[in-house]
C-alpha atoms as a PDB file:
ATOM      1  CA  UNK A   1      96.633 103.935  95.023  1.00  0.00           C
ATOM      2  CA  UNK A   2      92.792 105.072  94.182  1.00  0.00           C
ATOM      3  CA  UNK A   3      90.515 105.905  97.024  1.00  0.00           C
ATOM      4  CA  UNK A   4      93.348 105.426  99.869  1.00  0.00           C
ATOM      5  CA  UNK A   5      95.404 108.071  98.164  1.00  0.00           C
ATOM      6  CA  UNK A   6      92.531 110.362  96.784  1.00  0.00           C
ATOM      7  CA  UNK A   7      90.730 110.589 100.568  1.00  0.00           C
ATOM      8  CA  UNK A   8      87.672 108.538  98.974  1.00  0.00           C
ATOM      9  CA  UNK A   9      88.013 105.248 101.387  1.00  0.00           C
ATOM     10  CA  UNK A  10      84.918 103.892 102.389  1.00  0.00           C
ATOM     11  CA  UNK A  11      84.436 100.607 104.230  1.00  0.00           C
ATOM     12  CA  UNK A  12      84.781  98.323 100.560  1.00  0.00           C
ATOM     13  CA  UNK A  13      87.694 100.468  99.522  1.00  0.00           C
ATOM     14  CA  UNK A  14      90.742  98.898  98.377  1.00  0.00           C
ATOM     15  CA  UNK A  15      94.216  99.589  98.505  1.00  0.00           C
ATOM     16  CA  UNK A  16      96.209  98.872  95.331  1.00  0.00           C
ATOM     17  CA  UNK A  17      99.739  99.658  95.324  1.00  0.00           C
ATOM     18  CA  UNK A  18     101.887  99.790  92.491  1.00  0.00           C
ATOM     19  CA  UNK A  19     104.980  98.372  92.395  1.00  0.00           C
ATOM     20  CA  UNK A  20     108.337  98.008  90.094  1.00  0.00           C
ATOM     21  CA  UNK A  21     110.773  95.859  90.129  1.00  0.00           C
ATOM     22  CA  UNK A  22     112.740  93.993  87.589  1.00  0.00           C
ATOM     23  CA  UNK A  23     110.664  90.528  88.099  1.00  0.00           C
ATOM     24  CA  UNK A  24     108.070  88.931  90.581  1.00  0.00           C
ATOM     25  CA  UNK A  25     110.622  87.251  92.208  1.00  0.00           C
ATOM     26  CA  UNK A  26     112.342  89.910  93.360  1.00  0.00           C
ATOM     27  CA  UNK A  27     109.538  91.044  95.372  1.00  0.00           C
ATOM     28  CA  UNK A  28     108.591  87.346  96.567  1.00  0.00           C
ATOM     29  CA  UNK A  29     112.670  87.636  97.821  1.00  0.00           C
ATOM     30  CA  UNK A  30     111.877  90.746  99.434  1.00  0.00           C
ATOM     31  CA  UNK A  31     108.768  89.315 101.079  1.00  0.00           C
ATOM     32  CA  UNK A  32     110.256  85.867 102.295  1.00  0.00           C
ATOM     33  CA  UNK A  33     113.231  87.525 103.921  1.00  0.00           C
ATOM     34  CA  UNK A  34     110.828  89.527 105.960  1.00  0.00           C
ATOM     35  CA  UNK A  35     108.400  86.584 106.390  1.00  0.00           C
ATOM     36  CA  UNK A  36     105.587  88.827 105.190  1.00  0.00           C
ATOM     37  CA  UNK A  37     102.871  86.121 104.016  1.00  0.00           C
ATOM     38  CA  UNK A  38     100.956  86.911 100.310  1.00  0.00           C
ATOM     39  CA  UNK A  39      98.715  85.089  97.371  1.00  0.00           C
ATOM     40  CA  UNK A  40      99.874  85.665  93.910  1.00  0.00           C
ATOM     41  CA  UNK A  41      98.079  85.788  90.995  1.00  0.00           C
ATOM     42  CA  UNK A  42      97.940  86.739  87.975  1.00  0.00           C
ATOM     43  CA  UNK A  43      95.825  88.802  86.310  1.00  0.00           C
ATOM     44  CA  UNK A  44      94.604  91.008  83.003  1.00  0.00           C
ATOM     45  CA  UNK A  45      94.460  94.252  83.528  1.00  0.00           C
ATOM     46  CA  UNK A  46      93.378  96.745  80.238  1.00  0.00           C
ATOM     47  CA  UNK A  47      95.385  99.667  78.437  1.00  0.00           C
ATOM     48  CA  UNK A  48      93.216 100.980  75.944  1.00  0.00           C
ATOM     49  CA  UNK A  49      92.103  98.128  73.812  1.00  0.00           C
ATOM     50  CA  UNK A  50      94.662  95.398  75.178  1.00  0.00           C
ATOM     51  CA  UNK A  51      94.724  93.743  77.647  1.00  0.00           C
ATOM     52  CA  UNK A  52      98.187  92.742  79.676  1.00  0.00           C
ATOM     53  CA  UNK A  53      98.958  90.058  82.163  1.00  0.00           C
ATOM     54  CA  UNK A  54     100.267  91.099  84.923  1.00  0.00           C
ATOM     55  CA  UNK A  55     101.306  89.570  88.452  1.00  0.00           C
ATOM     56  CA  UNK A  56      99.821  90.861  91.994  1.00  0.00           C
ATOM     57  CA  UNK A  57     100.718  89.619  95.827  1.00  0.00           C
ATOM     58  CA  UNK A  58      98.108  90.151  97.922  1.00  0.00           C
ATOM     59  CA  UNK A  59      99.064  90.726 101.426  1.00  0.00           C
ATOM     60  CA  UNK A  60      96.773  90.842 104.840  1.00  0.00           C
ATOM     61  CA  UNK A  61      97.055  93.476 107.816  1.00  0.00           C
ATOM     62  CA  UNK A  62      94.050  93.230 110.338  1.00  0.00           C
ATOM     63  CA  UNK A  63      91.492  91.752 108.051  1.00  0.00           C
ATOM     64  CA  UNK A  64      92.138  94.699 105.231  1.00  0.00           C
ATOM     65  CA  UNK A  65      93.811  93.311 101.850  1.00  0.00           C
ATOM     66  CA  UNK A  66      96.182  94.913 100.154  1.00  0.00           C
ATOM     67  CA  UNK A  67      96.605  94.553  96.152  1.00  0.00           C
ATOM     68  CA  UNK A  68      99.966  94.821  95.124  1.00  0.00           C
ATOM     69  CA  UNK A  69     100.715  94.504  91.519  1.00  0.00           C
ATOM     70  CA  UNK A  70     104.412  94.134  89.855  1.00  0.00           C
ATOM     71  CA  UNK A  71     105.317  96.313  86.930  1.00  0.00           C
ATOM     72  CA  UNK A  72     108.390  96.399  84.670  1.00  0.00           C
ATOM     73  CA  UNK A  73     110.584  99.709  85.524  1.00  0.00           C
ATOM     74  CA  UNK A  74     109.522 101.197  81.836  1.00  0.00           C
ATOM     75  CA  UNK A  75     106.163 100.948  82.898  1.00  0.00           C
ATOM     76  CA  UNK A  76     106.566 103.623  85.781  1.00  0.00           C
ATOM     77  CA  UNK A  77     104.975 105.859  83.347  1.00  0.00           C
ATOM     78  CA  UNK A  78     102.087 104.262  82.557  1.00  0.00           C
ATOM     79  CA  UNK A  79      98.746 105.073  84.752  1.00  0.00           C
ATOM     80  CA  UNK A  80      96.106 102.280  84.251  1.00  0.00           C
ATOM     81  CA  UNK A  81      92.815 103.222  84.773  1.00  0.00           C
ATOM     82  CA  UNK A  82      90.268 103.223  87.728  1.00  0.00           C
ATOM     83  CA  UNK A  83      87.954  99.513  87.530  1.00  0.00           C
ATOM     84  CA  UNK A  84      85.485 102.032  88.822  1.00  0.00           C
ATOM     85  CA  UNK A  85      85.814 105.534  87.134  1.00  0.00           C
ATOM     86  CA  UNK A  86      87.213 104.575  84.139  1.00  0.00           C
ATOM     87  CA  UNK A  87      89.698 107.318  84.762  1.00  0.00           C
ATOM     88  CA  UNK A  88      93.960 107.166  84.771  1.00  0.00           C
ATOM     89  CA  UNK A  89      94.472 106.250  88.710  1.00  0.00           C
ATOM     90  CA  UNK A  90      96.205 108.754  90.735  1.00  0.00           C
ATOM     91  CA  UNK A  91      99.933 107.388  91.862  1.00  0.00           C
ATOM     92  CA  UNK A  92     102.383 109.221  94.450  1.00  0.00           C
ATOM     93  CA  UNK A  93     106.023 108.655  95.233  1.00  0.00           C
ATOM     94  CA  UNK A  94     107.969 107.378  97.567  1.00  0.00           C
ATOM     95  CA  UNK A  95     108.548 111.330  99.166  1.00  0.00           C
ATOM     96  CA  UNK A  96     104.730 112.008  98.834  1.00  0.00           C
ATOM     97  CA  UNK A  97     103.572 108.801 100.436  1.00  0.00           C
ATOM     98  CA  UNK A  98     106.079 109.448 103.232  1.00  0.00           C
ATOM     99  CA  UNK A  99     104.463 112.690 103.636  1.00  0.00           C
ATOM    100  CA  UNK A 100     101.153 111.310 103.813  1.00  0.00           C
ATOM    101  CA  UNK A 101     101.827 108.411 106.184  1.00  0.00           C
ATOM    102  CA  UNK A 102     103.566 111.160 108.202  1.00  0.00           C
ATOM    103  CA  UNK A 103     100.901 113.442 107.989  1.00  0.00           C
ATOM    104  CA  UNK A 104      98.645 110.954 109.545  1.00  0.00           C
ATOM    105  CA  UNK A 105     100.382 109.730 112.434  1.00  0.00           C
ATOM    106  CA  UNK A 106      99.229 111.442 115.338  1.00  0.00           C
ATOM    107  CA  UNK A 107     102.416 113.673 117.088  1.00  0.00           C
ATOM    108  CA  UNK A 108     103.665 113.225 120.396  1.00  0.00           C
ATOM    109  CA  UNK A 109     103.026 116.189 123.120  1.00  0.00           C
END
């Protein structure tokens, strides 16, 4: 999630969500049914010394790109690390992106 999640965004920000799911496909399926447009690709990311290839859809909403990348369920544990600090990025759940979405919708009078 990096700067989105951590309150960090400026204009060049990005917004990487992570994402598990038994295999690519299943999240192409996902995407087709709801004719939600994306670019795959795949790419190398870096644990440590290796380096794994991994697959990312990247969608569109009002000119701001989203980075999705696919990970095996075992890999929920894993944290890679920031392009930019260096550091393990910081991840939230389903419940505590809910909150924050919530959180940031303005509430009816």
């Amino acid at each position: 999630m990096g700067s989105v999640l951590t309150g960090t965004v400026r204009e060049q920000s990005d917004i990487d969500i992570h994402l598990f799911a038994e295999s690519p496909e299943e999240v192409e399926r996902f995407l087709d049914e709801r004719n939600i447009p994306y670019d795959p690709e795949t790419v190398s990311i870096r644990y440590g010394s290796e380096f794994h290839e991994y697959y990312h859809l990247y969608l569109e909403d009002g000119g701001v790109v989203i980075d999705c990348t696919v990970y095996e369920p075992y890999e929920r544990h894993l944290r890679p690390k920031s392009s930019i600090t260096g550091r393990p990025m910081e991840r939230a759940d389903a419940a505590r992106l809910r909150k924050l979405i919530g959180d940031s919708v303005p509430q009816a009078e």
